[in-house]
N, C-alpha and C. Protein backbone atom coordinates (compact mmCIF):
# COMPACT_ATOMS: atom_id res chain seq x y z
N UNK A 1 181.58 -49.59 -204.97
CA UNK A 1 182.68 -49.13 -204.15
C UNK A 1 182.41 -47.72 -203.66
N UNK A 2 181.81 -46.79 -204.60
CA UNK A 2 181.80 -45.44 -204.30
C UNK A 2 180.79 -45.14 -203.38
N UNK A 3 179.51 -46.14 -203.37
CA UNK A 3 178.68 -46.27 -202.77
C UNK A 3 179.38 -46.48 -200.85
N UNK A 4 179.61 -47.55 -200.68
CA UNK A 4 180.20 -48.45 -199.44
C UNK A 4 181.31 -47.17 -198.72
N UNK A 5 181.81 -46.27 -199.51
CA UNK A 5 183.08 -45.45 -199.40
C UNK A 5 181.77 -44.28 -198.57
N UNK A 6 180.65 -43.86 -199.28
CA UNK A 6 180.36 -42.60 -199.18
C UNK A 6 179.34 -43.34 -197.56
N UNK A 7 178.47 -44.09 -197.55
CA UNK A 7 178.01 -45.05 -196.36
C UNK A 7 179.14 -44.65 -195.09
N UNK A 8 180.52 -45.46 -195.39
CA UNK A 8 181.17 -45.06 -194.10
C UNK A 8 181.75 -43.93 -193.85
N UNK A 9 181.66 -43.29 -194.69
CA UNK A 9 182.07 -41.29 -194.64
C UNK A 9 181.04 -40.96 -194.24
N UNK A 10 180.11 -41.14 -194.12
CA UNK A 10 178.64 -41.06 -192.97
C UNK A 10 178.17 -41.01 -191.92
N UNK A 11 178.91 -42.30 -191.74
CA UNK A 11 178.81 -43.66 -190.38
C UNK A 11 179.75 -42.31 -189.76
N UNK A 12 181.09 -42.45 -189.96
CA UNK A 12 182.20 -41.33 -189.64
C UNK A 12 181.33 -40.42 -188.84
N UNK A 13 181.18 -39.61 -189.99
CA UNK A 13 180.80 -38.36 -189.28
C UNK A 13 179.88 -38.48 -188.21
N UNK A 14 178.59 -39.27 -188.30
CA UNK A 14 177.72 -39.30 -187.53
C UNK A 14 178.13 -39.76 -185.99
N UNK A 15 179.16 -40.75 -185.86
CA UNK A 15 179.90 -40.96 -184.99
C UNK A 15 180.85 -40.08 -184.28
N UNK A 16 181.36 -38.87 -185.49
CA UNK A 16 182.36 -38.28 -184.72
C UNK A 16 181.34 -36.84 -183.78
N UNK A 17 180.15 -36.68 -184.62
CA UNK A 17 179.19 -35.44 -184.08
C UNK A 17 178.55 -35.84 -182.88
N UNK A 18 177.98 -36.95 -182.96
CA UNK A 18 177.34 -37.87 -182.05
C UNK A 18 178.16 -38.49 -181.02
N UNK A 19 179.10 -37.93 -180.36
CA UNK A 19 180.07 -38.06 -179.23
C UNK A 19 179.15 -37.90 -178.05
N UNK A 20 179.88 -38.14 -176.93
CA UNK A 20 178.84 -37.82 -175.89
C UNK A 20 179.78 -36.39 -175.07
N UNK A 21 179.53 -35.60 -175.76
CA UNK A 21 179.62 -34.10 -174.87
C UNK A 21 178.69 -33.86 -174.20
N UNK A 22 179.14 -33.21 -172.95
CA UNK A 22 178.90 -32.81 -171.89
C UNK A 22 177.55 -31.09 -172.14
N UNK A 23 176.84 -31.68 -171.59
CA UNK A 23 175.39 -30.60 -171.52
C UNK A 23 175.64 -29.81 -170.29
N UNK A 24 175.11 -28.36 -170.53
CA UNK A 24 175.27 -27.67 -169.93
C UNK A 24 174.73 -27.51 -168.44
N UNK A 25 175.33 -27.24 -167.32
CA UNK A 25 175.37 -27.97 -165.84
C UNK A 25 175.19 -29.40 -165.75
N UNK A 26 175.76 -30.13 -166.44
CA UNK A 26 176.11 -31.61 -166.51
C UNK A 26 177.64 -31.39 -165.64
N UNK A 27 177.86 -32.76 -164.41
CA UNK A 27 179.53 -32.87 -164.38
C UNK A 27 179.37 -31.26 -163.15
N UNK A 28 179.02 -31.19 -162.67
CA UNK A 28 179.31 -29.53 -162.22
C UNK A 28 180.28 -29.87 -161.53
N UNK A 29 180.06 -30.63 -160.52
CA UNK A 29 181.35 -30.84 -159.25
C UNK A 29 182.65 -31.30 -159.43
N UNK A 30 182.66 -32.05 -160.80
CA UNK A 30 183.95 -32.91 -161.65
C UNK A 30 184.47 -31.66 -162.05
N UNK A 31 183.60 -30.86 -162.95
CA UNK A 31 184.19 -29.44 -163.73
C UNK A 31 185.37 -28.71 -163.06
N UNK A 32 184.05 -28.15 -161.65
CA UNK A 32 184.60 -27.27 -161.08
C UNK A 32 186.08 -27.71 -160.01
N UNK A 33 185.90 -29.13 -159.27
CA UNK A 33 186.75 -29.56 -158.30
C UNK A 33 187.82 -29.78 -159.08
N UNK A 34 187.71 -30.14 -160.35
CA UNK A 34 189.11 -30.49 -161.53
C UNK A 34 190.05 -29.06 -162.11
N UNK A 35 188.82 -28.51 -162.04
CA UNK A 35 189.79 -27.70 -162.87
C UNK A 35 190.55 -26.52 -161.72
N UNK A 36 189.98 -26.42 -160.08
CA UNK A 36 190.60 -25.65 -159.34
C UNK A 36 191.95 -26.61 -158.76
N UNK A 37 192.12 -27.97 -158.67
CA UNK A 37 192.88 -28.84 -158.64
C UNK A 37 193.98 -28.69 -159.25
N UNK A 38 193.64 -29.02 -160.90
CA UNK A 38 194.29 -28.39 -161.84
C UNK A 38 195.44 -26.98 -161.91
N UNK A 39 194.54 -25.82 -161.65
CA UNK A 39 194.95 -24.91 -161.29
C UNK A 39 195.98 -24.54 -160.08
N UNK A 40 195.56 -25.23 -159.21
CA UNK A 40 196.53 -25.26 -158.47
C UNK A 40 197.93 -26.12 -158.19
N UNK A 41 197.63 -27.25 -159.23
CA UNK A 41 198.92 -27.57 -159.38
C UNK A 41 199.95 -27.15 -160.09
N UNK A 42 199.24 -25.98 -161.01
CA UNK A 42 199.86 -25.01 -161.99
C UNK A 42 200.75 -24.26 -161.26
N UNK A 43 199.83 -23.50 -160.14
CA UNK A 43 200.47 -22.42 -159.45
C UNK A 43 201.65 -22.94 -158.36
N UNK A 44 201.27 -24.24 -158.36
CA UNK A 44 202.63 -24.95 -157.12
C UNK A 44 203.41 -25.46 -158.03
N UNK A 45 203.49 -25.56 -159.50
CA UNK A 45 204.65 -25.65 -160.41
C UNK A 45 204.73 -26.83 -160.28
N UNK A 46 204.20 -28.26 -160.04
CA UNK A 46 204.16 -29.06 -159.82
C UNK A 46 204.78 -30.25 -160.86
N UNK A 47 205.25 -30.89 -160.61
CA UNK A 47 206.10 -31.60 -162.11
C UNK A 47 204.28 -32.68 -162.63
N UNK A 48 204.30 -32.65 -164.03
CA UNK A 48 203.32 -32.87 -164.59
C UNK A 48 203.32 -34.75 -164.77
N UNK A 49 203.42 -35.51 -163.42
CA UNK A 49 203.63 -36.45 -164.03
C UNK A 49 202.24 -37.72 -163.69
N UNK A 50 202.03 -38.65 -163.63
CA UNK A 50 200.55 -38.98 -163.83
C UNK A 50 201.39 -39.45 -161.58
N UNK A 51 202.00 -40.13 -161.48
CA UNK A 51 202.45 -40.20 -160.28
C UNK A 51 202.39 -39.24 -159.00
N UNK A 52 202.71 -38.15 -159.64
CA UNK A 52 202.78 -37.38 -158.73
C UNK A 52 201.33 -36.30 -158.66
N UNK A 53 200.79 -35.97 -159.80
CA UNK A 53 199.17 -35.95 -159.83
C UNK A 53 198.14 -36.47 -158.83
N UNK A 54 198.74 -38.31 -159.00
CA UNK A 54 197.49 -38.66 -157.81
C UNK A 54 197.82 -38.63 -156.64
N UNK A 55 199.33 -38.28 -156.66
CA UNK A 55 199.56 -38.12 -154.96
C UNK A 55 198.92 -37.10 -154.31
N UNK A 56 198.68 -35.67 -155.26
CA UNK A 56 198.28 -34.38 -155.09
C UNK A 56 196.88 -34.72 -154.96
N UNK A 57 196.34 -35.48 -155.94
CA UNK A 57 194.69 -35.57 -155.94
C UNK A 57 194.32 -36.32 -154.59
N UNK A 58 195.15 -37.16 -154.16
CA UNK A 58 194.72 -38.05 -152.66
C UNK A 58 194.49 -37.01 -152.28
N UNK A 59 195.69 -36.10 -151.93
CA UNK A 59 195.97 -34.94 -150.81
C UNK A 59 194.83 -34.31 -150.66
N UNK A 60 194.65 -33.88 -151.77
CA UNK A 60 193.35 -32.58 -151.46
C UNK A 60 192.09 -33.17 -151.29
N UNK A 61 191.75 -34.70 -151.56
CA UNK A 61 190.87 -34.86 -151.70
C UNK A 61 190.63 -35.49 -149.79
N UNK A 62 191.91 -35.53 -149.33
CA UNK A 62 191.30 -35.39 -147.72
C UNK A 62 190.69 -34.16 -147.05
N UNK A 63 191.16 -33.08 -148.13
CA UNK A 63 190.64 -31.83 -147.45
C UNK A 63 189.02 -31.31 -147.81
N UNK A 64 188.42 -32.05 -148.67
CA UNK A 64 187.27 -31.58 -149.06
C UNK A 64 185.58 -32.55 -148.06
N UNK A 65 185.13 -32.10 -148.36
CA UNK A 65 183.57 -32.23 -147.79
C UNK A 65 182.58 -32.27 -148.52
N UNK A 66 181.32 -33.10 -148.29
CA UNK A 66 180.13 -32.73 -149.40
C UNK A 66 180.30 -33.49 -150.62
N UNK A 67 180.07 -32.72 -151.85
CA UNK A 67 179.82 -33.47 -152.92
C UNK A 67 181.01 -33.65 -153.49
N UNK A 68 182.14 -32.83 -153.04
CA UNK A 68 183.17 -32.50 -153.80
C UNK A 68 184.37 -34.41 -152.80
N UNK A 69 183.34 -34.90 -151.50
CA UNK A 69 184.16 -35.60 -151.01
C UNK A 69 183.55 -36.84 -151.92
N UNK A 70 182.47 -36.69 -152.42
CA UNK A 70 181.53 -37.60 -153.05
C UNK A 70 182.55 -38.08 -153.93
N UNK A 71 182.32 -36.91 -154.73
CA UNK A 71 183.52 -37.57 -156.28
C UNK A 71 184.53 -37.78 -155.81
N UNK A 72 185.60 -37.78 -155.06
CA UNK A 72 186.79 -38.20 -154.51
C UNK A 72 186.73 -39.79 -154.01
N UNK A 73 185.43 -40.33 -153.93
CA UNK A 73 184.61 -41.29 -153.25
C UNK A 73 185.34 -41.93 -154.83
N UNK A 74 183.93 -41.68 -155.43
CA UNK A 74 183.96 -42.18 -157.07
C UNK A 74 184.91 -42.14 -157.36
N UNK A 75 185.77 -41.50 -157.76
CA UNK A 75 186.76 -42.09 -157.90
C UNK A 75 188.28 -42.60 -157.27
N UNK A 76 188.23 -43.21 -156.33
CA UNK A 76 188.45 -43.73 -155.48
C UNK A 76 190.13 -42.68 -155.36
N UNK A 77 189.88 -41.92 -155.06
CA UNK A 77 190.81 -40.60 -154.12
C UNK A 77 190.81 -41.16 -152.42
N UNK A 78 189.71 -41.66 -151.95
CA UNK A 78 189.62 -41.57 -150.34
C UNK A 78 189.38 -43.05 -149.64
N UNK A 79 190.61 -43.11 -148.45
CA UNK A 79 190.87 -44.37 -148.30
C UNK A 79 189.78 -45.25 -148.08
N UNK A 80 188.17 -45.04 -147.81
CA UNK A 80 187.40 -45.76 -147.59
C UNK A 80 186.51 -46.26 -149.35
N UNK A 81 187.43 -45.65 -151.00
CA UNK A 81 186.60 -45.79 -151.90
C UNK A 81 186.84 -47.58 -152.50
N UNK A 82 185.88 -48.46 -152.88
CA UNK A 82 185.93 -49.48 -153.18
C UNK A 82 186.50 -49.52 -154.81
N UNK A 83 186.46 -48.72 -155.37
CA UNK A 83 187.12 -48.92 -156.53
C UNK A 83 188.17 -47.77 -157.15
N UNK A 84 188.86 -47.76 -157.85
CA UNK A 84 190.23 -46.86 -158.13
C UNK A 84 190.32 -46.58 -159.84
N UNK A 85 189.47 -45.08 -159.71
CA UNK A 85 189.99 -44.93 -161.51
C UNK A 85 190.55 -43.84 -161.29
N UNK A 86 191.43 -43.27 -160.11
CA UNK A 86 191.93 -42.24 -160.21
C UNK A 86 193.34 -41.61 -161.15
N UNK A 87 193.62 -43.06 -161.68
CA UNK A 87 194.63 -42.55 -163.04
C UNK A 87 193.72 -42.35 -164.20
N UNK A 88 192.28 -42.16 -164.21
CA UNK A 88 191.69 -41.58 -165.43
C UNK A 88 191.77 -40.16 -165.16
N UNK A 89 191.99 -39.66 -164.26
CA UNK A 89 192.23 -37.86 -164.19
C UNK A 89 193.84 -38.15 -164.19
N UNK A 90 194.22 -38.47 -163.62
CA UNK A 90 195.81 -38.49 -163.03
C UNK A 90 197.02 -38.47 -164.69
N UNK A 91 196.44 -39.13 -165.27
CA UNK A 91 197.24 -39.55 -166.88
C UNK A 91 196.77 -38.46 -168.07
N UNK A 92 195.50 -38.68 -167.94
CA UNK A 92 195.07 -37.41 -168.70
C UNK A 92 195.70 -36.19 -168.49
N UNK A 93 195.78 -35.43 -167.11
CA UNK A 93 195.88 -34.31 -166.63
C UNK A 93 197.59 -34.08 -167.11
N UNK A 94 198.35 -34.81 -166.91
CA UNK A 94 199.51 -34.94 -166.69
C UNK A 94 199.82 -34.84 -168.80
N UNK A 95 198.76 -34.72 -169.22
CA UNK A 95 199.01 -34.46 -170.80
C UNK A 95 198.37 -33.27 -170.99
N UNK A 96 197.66 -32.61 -169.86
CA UNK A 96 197.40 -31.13 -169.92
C UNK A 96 195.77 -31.28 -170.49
N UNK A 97 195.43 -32.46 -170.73
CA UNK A 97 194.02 -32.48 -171.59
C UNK A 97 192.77 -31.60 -170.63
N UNK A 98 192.19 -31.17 -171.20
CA UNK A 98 191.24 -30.27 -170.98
C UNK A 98 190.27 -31.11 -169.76
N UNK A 99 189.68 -30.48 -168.84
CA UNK A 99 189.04 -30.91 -167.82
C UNK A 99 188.05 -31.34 -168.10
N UNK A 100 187.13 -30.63 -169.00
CA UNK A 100 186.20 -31.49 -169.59
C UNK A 100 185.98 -32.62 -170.01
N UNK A 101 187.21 -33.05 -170.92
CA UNK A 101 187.22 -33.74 -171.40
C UNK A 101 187.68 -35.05 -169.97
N UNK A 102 188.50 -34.89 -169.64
CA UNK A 102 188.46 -36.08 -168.52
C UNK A 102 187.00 -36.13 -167.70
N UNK A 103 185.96 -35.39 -167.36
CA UNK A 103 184.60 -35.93 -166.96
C UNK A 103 184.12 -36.40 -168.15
N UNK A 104 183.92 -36.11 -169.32
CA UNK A 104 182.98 -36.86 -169.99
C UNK A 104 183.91 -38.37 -169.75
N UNK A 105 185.21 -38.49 -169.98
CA UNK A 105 185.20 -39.80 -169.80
C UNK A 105 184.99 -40.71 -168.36
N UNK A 106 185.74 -39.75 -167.74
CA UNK A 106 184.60 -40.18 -166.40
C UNK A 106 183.87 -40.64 -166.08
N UNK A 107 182.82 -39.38 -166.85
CA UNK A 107 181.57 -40.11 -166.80
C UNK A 107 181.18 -41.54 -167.65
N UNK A 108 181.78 -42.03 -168.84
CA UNK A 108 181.73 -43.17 -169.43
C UNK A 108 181.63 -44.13 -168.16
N UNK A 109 183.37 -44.09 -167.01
CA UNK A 109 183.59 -45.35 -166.25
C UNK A 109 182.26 -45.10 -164.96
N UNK A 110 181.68 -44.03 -165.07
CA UNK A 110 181.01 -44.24 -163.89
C UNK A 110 179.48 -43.11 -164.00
N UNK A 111 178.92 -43.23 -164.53
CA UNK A 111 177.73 -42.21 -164.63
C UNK A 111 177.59 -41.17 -163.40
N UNK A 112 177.36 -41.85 -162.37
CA UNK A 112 176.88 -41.37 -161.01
C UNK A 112 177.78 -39.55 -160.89
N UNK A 113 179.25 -39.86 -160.98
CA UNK A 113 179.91 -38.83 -161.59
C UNK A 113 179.34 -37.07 -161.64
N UNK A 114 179.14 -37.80 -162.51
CA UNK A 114 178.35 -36.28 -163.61
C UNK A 114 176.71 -35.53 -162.80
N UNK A 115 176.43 -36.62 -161.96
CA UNK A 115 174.90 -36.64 -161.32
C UNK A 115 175.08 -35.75 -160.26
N UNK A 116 176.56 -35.75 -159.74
CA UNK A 116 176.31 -34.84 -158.40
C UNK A 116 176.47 -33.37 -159.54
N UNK A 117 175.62 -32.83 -158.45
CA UNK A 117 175.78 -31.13 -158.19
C UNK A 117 175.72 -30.67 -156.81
N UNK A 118 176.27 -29.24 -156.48
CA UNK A 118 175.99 -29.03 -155.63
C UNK A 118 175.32 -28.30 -155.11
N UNK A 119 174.78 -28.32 -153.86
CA UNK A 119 173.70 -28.17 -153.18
C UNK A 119 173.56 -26.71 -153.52
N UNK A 120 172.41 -26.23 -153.76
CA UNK A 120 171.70 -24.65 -153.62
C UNK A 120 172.19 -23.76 -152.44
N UNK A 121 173.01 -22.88 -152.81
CA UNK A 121 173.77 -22.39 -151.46
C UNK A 121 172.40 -20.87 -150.82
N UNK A 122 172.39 -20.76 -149.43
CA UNK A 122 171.02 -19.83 -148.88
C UNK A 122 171.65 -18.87 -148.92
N UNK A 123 170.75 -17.87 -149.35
CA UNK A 123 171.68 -16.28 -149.44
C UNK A 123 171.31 -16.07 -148.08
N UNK A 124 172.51 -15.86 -147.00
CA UNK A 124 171.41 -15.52 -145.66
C UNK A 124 171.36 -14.08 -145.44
N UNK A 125 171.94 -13.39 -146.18
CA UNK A 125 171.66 -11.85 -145.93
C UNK A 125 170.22 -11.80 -146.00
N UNK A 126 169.25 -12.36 -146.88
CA UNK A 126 167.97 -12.14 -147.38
C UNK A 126 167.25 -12.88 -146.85
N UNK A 127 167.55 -14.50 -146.84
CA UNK A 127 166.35 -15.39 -146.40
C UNK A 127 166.07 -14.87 -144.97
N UNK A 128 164.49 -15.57 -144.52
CA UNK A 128 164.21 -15.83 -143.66
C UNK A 128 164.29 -17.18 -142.84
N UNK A 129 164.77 -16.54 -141.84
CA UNK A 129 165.54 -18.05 -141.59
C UNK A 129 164.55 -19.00 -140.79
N UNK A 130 163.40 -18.33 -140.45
CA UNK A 130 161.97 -19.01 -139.83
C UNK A 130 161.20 -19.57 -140.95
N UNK A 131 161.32 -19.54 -142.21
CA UNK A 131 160.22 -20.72 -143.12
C UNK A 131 161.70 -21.13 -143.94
N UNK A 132 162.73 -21.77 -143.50
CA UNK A 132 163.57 -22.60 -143.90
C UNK A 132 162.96 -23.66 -142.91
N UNK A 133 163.59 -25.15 -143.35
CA UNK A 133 163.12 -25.89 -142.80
C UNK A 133 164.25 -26.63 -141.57
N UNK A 134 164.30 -27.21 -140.36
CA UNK A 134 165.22 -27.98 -139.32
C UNK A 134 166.13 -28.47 -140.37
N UNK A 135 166.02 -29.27 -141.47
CA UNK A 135 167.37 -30.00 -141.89
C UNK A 135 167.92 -28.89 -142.45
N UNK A 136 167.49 -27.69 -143.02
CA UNK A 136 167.98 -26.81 -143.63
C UNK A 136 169.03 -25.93 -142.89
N UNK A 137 168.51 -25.66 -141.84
CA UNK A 137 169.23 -25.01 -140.72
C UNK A 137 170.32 -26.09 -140.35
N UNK A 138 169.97 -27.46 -139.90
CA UNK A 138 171.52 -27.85 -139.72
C UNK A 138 172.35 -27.90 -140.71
N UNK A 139 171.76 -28.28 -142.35
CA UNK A 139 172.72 -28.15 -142.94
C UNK A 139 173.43 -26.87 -143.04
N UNK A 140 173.19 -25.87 -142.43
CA UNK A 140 174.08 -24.59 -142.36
C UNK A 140 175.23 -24.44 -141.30
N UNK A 141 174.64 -24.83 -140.59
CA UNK A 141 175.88 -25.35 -139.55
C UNK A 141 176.75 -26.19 -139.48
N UNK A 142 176.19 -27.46 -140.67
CA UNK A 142 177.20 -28.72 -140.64
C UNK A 142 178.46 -27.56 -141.78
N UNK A 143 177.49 -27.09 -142.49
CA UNK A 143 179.21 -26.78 -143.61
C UNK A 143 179.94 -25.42 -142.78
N UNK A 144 179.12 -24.54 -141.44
CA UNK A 144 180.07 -24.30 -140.62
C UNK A 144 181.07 -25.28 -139.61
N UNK A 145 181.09 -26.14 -139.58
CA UNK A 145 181.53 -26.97 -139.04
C UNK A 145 180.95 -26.57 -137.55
N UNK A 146 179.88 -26.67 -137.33
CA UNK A 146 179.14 -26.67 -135.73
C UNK A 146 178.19 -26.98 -135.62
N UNK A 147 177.56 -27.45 -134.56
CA UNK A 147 176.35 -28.28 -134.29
C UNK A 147 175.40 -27.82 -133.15
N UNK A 148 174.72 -28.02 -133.07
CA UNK A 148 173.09 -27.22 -132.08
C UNK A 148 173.20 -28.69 -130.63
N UNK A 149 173.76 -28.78 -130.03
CA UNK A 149 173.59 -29.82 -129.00
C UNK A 149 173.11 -29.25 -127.96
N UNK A 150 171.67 -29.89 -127.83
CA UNK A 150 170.59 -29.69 -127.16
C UNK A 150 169.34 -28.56 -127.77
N UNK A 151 169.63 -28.79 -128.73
CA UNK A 151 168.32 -28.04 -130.00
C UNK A 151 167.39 -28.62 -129.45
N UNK A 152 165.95 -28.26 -129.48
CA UNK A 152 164.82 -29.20 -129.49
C UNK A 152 164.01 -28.17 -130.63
N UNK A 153 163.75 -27.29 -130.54
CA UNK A 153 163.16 -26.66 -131.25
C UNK A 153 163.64 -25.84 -132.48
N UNK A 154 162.96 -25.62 -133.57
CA UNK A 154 163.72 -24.83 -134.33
C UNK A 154 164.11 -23.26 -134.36
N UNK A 155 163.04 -23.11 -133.18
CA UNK A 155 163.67 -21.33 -132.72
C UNK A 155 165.43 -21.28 -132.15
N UNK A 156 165.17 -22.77 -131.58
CA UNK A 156 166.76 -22.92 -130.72
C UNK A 156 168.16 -23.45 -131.87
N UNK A 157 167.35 -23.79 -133.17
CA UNK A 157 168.48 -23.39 -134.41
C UNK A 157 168.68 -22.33 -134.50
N UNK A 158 168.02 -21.55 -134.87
CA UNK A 158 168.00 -20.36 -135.55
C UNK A 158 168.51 -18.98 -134.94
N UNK A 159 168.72 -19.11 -133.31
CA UNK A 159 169.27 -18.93 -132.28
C UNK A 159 170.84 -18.81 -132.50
N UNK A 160 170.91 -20.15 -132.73
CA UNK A 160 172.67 -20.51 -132.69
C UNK A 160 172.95 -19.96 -133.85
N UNK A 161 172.28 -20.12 -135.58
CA UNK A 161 172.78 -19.26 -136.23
C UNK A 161 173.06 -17.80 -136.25
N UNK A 162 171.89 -17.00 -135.72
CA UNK A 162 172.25 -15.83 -135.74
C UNK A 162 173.15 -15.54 -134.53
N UNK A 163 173.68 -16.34 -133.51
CA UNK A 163 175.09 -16.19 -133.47
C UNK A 163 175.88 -16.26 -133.72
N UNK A 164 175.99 -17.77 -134.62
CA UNK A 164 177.54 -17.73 -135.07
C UNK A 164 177.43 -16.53 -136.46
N UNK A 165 176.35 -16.17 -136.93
CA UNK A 165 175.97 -15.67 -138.13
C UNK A 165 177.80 -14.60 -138.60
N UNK A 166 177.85 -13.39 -137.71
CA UNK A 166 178.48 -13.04 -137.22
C UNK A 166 180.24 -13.55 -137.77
N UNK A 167 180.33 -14.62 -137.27
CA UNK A 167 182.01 -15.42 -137.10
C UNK A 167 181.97 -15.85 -138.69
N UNK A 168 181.24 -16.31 -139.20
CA UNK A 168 180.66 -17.26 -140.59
C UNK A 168 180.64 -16.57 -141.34
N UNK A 169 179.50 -15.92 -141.51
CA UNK A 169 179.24 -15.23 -142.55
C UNK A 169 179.09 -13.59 -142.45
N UNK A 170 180.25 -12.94 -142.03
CA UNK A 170 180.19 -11.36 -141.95
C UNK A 170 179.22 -10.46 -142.69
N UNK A 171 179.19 -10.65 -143.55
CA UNK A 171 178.34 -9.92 -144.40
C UNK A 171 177.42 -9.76 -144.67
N UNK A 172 176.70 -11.48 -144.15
CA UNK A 172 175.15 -11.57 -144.35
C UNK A 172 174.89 -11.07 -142.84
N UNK A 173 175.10 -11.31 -141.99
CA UNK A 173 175.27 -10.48 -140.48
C UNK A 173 174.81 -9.35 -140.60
N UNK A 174 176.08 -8.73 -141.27
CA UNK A 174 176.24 -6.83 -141.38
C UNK A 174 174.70 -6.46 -142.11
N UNK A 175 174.64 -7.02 -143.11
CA UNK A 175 173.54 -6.85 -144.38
C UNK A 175 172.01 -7.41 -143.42
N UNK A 176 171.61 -8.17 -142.47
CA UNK A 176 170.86 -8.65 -141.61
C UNK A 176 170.23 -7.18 -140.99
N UNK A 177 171.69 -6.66 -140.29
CA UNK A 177 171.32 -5.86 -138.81
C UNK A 177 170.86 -4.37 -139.47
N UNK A 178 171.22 -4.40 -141.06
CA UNK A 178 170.67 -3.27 -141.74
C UNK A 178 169.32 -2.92 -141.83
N UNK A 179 169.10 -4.17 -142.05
CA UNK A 179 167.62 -4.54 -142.78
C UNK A 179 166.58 -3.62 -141.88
């Protein structure tokens, strides 16, 4: 008996250590998009209920872009997602449980989840914007929301950025014309 007793006081523990927590920059976009979500339903005083949560989580999740529209994807936040676990944040949250803890389970219903990160943001005060590469340059413009129509070349990107440079990004501009 004492034997079989001390075996599953074992099993126990090894099970309870052996959880699947979350590794460090694991989940980045779940982390971060949850817990400013979160936060802001704090600050709009929002009644804590799992109902009115995912109404908020639809909401914002029309306003986002990128990876952050990705996971809204996954978990089906956005009217084009094929599947719906958005009461696994929505119920949790609404019990105040820690953000973390709703991605690791997250991540249980859906791995992919935890896989996004997001993209390497360009310091443009510093880079050179001539050995970046064409997709690189549009992707700078797509998350300005503007586009190069009638680009052919990549001098004629790099063109349009250091105009809009200016409207976008003030600082890397200012910090540019120093140089």
């Amino acid at each position: 008996m004492g034997f079989v007793a001390t075996g599953l006081a074992a099993a126990l523990v090894f099970f309870v250590t052996s959880s699947k927590a979350l590794k460090e920059g694991e989940c980045e976009v779940c982390l971060s998009f949850l817990e400013r979500f979160y936060n802001s339903l704090k600050e709009q005083d929002v009644d804590f209920t799992p109902d009115v949560i995912e109404e908020h989580l639809i909401q914002q999740c029309k306003d986002v872009k990128g990876k952050e529209n990705r996971f809204c994807y996954y978990i089906g936040a956005t009217g084009d997602a094929a599947t719906k676990i958005v009461k696994e944040v929505s119920r949790p949250m609404s019990n105040h449980v820690p953000v973390t803890k709703i991605c690791e389970k997250l991540k249980k219903s859906d791995s992919q989840i935890c896989d996004l990160k997001y993209d390497k943001q360009v310091d443009l005060s510093t880079v050179d914007l001539k050995k970046l590469r064409v997709k690189e340059l549009r992707k700078i413009l797509d998350e300005w929301g503007e586009s190069c129509k009638g680009c052919a070349e990549k001098s004629d990107f790099i063109r349009k950025i250091t105009d809009l440079m200016p409207k976008y990004a003030p600082l890397a501009a200012k910090s540019r014309n120093e140089l």
